[in-house]
N, C-alpha and C. Protein backbone atom coordinates (compact mmCIF):
# COMPACT_ATOMS: atom_id res chain seq x y z
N UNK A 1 0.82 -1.19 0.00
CA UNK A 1 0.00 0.00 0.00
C UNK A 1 0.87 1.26 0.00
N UNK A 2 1.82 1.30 0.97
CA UNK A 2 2.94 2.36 1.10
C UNK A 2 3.69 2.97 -0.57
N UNK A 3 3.86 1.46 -0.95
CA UNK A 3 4.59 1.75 -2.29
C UNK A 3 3.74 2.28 -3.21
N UNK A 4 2.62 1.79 -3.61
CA UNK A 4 1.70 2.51 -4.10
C UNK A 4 1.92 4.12 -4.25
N UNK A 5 2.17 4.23 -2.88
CA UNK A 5 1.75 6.46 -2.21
C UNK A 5 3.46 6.53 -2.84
N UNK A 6 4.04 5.91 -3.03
CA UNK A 6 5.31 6.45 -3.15
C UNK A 6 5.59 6.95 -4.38
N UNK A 7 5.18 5.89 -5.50
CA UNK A 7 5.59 6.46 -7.13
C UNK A 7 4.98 7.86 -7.22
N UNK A 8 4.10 8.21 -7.13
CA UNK A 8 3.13 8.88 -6.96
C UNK A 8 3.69 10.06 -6.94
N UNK A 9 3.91 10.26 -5.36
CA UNK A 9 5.13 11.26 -4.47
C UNK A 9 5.71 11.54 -5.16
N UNK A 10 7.03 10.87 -5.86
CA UNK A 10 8.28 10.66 -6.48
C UNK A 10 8.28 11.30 -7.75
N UNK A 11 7.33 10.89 -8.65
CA UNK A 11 6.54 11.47 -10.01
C UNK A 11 6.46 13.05 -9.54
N UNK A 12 5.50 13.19 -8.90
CA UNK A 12 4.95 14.59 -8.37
C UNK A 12 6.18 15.05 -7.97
N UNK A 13 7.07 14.79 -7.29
CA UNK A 13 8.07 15.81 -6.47
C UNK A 13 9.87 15.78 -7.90
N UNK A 14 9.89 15.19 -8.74
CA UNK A 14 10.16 15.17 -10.03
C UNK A 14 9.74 16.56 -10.72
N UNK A 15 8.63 16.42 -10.87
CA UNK A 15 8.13 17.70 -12.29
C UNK A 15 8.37 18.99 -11.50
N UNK A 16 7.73 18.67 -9.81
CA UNK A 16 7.72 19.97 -9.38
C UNK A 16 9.41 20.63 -9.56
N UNK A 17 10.28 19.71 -9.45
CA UNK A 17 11.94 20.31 -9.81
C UNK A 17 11.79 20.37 -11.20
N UNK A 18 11.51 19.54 -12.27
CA UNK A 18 11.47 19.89 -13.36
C UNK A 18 11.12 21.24 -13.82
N UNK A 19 9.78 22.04 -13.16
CA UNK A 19 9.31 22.60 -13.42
C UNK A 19 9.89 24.08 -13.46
N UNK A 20 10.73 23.74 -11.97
CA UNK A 20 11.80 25.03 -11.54
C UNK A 20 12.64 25.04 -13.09
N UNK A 21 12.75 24.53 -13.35
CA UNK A 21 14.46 24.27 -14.43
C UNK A 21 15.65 23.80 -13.48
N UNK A 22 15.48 22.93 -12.43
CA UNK A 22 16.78 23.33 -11.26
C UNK A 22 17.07 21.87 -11.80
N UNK A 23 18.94 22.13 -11.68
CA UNK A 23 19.61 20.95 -11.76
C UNK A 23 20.38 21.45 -11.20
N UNK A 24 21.05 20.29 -10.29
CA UNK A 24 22.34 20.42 -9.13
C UNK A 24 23.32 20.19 -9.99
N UNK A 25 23.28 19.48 -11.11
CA UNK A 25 24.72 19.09 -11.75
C UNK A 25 25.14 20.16 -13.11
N UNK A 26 26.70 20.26 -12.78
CA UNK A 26 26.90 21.29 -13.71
C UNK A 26 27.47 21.31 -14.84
N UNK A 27 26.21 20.93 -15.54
CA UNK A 27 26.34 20.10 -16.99
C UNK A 27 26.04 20.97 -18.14
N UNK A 28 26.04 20.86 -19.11
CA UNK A 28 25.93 21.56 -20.04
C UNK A 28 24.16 21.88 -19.89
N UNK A 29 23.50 23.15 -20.45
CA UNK A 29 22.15 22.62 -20.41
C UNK A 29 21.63 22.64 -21.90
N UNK A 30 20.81 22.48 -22.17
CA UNK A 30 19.75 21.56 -23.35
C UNK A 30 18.97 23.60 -23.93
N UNK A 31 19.33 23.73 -24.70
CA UNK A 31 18.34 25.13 -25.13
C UNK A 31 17.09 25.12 -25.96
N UNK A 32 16.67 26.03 -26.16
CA UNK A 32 15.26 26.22 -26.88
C UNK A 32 15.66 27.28 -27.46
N UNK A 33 14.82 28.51 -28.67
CA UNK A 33 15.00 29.38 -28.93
C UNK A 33 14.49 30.72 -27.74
N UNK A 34 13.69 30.27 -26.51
CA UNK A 34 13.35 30.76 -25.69
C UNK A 34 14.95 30.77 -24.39
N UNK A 35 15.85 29.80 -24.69
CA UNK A 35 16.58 29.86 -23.92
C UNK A 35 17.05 28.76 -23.29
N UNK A 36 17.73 28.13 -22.23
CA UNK A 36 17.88 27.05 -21.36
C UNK A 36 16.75 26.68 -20.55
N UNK A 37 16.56 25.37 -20.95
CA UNK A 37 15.76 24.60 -20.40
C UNK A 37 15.76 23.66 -18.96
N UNK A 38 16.86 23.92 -18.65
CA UNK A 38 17.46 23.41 -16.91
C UNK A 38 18.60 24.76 -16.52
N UNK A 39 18.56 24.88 -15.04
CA UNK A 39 19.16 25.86 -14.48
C UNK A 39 20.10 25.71 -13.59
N UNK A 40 21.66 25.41 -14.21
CA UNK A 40 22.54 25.09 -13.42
C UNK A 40 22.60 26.22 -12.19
N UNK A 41 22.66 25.68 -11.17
CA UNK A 41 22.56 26.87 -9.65
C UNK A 41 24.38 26.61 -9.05
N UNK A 42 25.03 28.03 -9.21
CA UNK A 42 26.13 28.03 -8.70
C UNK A 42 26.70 29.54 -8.14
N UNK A 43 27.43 29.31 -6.96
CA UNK A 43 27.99 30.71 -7.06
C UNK A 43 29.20 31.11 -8.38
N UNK A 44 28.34 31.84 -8.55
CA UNK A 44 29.22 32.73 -9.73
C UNK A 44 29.30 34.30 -9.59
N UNK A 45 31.01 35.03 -10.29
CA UNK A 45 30.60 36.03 -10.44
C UNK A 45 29.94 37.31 -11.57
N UNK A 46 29.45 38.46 -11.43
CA UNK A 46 28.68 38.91 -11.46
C UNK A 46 29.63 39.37 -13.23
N UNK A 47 28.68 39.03 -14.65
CA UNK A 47 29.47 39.31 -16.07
C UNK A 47 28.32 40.04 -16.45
N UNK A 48 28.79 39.97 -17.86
CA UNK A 48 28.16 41.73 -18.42
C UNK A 48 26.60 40.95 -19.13
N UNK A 49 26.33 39.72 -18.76
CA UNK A 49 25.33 39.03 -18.88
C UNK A 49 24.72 38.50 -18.06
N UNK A 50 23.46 38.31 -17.86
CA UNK A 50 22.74 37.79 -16.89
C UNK A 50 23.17 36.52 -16.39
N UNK A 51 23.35 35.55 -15.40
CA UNK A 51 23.14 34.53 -15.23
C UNK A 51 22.26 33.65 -15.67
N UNK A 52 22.32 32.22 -15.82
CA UNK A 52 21.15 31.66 -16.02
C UNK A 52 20.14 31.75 -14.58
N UNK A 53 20.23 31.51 -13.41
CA UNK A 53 19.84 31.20 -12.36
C UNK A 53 18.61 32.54 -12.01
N UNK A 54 19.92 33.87 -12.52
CA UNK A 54 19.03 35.17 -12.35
C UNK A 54 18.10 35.19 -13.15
N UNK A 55 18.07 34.52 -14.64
CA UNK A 55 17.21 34.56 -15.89
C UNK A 55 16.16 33.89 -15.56
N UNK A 56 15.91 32.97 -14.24
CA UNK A 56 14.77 32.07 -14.17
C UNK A 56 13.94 32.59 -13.61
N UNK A 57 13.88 33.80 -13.14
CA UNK A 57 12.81 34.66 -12.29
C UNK A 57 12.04 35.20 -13.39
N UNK A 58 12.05 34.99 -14.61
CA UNK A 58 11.41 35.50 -15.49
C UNK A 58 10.95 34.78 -16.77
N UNK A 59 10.84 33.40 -16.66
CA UNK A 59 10.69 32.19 -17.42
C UNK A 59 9.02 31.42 -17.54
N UNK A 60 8.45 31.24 -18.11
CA UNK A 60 7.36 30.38 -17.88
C UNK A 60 7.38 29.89 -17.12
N UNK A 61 8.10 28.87 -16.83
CA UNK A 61 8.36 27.70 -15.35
C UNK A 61 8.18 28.82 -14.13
N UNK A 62 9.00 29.83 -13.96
CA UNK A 62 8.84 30.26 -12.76
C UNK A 62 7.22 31.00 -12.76
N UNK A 63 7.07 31.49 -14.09
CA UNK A 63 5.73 32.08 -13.53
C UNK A 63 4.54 31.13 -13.35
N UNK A 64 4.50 29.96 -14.04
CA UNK A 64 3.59 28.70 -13.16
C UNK A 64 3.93 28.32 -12.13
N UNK A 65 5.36 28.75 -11.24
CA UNK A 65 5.47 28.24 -10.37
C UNK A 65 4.73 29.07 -9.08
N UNK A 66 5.05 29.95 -9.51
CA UNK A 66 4.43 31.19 -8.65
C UNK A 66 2.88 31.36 -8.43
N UNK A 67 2.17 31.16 -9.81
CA UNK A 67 0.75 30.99 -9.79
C UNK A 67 0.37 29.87 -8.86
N UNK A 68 1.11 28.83 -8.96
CA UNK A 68 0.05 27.50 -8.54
C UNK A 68 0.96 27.59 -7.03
N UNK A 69 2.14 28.28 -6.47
CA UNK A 69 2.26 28.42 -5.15
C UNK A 69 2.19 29.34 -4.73
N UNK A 70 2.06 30.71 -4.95
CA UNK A 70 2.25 31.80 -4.45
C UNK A 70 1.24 32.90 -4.18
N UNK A 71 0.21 33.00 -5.81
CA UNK A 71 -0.48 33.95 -5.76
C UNK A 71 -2.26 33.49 -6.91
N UNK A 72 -2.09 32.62 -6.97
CA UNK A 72 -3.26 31.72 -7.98
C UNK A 72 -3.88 32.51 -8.61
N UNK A 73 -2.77 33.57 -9.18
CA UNK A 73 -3.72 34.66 -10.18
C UNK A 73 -2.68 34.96 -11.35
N UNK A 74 -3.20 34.57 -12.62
CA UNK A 74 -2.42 34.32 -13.77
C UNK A 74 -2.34 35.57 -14.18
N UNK A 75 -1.04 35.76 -14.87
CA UNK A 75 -0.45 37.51 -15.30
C UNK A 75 -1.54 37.61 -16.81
N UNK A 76 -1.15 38.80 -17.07
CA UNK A 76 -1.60 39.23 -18.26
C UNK A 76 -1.05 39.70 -19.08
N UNK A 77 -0.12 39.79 -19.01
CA UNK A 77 1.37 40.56 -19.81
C UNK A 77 2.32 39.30 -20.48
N UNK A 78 2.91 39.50 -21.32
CA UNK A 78 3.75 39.08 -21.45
C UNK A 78 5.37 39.52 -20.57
N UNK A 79 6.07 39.04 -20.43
CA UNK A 79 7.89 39.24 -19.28
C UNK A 79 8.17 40.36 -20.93
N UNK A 80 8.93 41.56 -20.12
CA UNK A 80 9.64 42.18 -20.69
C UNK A 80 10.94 42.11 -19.90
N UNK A 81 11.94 41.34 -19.71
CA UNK A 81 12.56 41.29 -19.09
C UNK A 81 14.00 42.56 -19.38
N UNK A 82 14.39 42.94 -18.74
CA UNK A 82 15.75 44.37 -18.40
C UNK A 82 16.68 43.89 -17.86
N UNK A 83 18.02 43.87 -18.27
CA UNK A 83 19.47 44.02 -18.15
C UNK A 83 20.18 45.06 -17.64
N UNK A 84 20.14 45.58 -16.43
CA UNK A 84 20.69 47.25 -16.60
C UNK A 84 21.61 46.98 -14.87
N UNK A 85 22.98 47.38 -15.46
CA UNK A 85 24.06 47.47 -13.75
C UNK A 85 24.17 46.46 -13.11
N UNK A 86 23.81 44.92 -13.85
CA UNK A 86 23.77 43.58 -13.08
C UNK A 86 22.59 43.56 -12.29
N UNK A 87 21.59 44.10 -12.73
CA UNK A 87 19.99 43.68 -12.06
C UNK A 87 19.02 42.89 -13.77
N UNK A 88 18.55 42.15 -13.12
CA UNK A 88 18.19 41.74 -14.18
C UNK A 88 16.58 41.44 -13.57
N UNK A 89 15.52 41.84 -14.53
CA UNK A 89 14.35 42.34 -13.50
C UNK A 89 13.25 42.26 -14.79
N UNK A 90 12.03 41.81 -14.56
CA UNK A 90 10.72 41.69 -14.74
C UNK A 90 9.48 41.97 -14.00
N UNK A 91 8.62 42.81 -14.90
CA UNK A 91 6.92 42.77 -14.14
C UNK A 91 6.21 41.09 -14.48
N UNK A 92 5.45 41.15 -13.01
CA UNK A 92 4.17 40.10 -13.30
C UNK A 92 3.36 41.48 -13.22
N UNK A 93 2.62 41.62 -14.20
CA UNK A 93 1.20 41.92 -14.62
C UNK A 93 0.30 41.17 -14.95
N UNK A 94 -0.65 41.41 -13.21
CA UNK A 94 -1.80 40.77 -13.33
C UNK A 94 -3.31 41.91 -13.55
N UNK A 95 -4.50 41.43 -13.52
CA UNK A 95 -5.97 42.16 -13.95
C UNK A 95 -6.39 43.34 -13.21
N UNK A 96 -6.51 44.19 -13.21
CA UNK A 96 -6.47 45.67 -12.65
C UNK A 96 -5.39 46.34 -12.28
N UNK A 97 -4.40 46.63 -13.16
CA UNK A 97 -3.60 46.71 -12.80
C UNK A 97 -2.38 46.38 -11.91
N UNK A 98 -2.62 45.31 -11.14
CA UNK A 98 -1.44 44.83 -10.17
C UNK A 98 -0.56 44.65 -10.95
N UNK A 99 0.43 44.77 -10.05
CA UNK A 99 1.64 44.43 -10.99
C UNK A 99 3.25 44.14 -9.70
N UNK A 100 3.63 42.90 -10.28
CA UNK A 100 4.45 41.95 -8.71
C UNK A 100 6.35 42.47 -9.45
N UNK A 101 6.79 43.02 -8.87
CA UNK A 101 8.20 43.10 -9.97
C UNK A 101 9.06 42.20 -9.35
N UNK A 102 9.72 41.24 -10.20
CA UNK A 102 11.40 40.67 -9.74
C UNK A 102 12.58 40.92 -10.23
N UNK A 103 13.48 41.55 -8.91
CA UNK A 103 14.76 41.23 -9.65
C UNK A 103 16.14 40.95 -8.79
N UNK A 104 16.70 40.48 -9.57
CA UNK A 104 17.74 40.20 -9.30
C UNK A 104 19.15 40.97 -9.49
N UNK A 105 19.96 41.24 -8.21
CA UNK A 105 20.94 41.77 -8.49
C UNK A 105 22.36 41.59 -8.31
N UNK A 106 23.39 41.03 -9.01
CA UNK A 106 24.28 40.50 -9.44
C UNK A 106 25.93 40.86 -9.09
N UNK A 107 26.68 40.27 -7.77
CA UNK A 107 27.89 41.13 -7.67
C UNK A 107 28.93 39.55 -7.61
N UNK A 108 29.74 40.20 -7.26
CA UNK A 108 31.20 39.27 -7.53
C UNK A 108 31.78 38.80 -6.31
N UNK A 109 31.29 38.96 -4.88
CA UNK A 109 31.86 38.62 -3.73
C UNK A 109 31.16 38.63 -2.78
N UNK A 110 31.14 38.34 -1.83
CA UNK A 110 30.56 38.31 -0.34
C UNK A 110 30.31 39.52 0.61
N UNK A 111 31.71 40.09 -0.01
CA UNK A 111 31.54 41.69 0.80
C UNK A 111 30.83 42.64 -0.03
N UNK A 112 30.69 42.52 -1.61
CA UNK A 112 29.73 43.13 -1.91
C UNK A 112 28.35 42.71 -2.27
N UNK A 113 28.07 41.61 -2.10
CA UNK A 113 26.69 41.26 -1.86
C UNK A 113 26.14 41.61 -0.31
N UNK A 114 26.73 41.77 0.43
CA UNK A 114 26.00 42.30 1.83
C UNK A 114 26.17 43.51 1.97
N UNK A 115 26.86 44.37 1.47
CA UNK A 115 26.91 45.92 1.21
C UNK A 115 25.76 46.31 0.75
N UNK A 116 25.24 45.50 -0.76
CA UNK A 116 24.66 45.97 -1.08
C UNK A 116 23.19 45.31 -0.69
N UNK A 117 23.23 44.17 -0.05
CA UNK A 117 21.73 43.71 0.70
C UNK A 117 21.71 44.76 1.99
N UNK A 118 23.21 45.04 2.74
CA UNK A 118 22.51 46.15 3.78
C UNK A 118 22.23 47.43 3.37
N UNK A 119 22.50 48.19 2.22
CA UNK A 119 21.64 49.04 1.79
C UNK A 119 20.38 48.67 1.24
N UNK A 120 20.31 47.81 0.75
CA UNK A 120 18.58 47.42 0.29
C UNK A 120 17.81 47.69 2.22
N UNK A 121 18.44 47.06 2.94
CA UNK A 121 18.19 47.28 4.26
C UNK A 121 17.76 48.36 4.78
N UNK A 122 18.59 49.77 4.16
CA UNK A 122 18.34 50.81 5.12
C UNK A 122 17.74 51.83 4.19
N UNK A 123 18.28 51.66 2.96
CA UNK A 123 17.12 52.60 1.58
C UNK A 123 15.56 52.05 1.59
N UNK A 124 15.12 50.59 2.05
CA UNK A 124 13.61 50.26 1.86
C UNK A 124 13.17 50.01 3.54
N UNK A 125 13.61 50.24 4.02
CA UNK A 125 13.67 50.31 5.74
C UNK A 125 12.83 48.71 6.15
N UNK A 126 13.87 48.55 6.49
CA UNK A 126 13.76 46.91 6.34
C UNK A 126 13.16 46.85 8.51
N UNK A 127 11.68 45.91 8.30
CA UNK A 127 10.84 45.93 9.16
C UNK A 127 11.05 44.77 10.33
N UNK A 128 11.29 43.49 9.41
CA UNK A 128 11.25 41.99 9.86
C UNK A 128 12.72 41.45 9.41
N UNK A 129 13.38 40.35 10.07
CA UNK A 129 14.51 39.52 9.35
C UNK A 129 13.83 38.44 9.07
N UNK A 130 13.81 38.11 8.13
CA UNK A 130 13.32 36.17 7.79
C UNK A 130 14.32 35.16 7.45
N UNK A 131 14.16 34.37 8.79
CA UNK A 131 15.06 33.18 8.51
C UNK A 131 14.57 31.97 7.85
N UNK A 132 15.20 31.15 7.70
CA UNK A 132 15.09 30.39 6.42
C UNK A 132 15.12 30.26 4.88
N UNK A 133 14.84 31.72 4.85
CA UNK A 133 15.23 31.82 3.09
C UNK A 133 16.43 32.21 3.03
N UNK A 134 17.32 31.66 1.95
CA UNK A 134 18.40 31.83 1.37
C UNK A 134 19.48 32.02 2.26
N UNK A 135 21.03 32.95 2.51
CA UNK A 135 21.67 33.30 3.05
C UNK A 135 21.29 34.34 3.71
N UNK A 136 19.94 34.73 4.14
CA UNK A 136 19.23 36.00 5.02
C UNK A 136 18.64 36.82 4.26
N UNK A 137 17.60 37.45 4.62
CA UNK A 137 16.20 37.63 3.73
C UNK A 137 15.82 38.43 4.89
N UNK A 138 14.84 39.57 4.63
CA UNK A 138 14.09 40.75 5.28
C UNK A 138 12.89 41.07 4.56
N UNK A 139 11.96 41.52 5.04
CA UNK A 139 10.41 42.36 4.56
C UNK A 139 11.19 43.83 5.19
N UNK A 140 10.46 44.70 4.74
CA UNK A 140 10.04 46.20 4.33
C UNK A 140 8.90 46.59 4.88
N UNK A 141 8.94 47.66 5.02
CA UNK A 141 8.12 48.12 5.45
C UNK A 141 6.42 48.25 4.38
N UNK A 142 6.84 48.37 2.80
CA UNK A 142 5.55 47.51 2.14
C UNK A 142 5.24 46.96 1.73
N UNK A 143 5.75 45.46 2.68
CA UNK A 143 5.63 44.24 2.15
C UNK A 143 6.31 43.57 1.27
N UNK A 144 7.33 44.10 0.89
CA UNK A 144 8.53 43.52 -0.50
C UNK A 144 9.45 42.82 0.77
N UNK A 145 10.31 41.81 -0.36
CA UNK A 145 10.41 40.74 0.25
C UNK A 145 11.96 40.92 -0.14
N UNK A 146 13.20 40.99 0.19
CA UNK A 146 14.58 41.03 -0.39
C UNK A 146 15.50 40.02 0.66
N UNK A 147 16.26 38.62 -0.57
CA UNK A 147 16.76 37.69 -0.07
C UNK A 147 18.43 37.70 -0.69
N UNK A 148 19.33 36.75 0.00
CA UNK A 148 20.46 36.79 -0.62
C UNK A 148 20.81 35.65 -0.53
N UNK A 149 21.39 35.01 -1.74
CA UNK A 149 22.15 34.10 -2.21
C UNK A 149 23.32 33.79 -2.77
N UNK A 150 24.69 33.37 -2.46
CA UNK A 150 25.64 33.32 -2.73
C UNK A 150 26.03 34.96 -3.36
N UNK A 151 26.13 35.53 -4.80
CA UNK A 151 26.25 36.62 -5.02
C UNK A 151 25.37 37.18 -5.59
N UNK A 152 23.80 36.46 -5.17
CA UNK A 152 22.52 37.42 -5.66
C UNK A 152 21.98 37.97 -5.04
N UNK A 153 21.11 39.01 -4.91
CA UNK A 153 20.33 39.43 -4.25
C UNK A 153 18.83 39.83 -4.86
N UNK A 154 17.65 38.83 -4.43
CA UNK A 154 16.29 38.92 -4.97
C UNK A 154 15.68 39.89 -4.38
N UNK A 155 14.73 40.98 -5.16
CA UNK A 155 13.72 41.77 -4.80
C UNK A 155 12.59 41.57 -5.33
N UNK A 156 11.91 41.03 -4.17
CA UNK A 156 10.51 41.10 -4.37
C UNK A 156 9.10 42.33 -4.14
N UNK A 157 9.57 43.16 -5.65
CA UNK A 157 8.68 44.79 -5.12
C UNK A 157 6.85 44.14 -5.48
N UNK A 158 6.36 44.14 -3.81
CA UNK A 158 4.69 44.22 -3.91
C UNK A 158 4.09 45.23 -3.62
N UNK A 159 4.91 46.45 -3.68
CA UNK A 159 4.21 47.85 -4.06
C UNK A 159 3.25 48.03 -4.87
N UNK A 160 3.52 47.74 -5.93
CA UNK A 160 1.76 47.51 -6.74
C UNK A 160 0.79 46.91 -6.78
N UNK A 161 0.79 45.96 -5.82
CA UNK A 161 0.15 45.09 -5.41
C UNK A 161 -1.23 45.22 -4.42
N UNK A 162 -2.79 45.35 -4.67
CA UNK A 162 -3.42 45.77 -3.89
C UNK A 162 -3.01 45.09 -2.31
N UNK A 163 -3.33 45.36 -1.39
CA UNK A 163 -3.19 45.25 -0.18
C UNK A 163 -3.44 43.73 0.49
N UNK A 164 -4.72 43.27 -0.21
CA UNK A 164 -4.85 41.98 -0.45
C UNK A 164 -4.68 41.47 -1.62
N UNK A 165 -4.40 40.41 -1.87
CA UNK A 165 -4.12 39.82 -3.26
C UNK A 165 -3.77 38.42 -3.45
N UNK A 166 -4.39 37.64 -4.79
CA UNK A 166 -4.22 36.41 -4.53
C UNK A 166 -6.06 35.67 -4.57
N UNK A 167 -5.48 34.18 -5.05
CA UNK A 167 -6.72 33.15 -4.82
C UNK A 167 -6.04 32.06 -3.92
N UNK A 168 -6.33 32.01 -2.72
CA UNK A 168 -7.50 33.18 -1.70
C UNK A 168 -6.62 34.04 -1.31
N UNK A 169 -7.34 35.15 -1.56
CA UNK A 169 -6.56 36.61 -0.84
C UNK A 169 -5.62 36.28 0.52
N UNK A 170 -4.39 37.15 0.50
CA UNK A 170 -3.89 36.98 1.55
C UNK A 170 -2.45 38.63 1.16
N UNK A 171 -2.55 39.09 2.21
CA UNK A 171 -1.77 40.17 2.44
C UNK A 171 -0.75 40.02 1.28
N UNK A 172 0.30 41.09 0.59
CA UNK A 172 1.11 41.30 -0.13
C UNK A 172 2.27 40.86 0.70
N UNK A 173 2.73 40.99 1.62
CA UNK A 173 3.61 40.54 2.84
C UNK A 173 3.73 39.40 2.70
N UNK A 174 2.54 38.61 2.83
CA UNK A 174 2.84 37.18 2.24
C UNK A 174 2.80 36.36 1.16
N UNK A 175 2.41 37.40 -0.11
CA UNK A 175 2.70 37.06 -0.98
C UNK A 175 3.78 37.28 -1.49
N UNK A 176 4.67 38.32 -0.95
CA UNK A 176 6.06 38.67 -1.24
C UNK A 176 6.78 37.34 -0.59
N UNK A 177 6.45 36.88 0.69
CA UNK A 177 7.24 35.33 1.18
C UNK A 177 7.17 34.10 0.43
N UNK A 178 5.66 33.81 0.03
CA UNK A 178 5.24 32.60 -1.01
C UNK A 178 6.42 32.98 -2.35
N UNK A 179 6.69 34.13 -2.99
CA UNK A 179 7.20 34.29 -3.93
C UNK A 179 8.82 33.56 -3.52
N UNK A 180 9.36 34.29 -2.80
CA UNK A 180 10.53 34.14 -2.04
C UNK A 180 10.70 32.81 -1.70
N UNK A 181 9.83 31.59 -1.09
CA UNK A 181 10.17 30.75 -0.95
C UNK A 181 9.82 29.96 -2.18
N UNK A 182 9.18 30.40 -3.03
CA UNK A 182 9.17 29.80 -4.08
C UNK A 182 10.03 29.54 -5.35
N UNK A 183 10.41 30.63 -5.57
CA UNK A 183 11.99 30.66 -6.09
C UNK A 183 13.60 30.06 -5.28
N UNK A 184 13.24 30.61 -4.05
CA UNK A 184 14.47 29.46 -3.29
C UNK A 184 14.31 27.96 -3.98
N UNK A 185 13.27 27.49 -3.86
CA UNK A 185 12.94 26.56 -3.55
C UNK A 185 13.43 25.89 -5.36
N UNK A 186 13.55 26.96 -6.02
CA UNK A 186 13.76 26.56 -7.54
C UNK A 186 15.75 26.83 -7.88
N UNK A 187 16.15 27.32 -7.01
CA UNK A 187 17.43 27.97 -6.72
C UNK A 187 18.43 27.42 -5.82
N UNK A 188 17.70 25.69 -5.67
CA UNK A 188 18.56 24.63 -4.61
C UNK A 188 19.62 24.41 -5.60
N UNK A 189 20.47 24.44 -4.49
CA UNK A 189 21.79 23.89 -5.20
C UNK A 189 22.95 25.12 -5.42
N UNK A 190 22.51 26.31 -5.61
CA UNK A 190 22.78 27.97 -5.68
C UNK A 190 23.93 28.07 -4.48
């Protein structure tokens, strides 16, 4: 009976990594004309091109990932995704205007990835510390969500975001966390 519940599990907990693009091994990856289709996760430093890892915050995969864990409300936009100073950044535009932004921002070391996560700190006046995501993670004072990883640093702006939001509604605060742990969660191995 046990084995039964297991393929099952196994199948299901499969696609859901599939789905990320995440692969631990650092292998060549497989492309499309849309781009790489698996997401080698490594510390790397910060080139005059995006990462792949940073590029996945703005991929189909991540935005189904986000819908069916984060916010169960499908965008309406197509990703215009931006390259500018090693941030590499996209709107979710969803129906009345909301609109969820990610990005990622890109340095070459340890001392300047926390330089520049403790100014994200004191320019967005950072409210809460959240442990468990990534290498240390904070909320804001409106609800944006900013995490750090090896030499990234994720911003999750829910400034445009009505106050409640989501199927079933639930504060921007925590939809800025669902986001956050949802992308960690695609960024194992990072």
């Amino acid at each position: 009976m046990r084995i039964r519940l297991l393929v099952p599990v196994s199948v299901s907990l499969a696609l859901v990594l599939a789905a990320c693009g995440g692969s631990s091994k650092p292998s060549a990856s497989p492309t499309t004309p849309q781009g790489p289709t698996t997401t080698v996760h490594r510390a790397t430093l910060a080139s005059n091109v995006p990462s792949v890892s940073a590029k996945m915050i703005c991929t189909p995969e991540a935005q189904k990932e986000i819908y069916d864990s984060a916010t169960g409300v499908k965008t309406i936009a197509p990703f215009k995704p931006t390259w500018v100073d090693h941030v590499y950044s996209c709107d979710y535009v969803y129906p009345g205007g909301a609109t969820m932004r990610l990005s990622v921002k890109e340095v070459s070391s340890v001392a300047e990835t926390t330089a520049y996560f403790d100014s994200l700190a004191t320019k967005l006046h950072k409210t809460d510390a959240r442990s468990g995501l990534g290498q240390g993670a904070f909320q804001v004072r409106d609800g944006s969500l900013v995490v750090r990883k090896d030499f990234k640093i994720l911003l999750i702006d829910v400034t445009k975001l009505p106050a409640q939001f989501g199927v079933p509604a639930d504060t921007r605060a925590n939809v800025a966390i669902n986001v956050g742990v949802t992308i960690m969660g695609c960024w194992t191995g990072a």
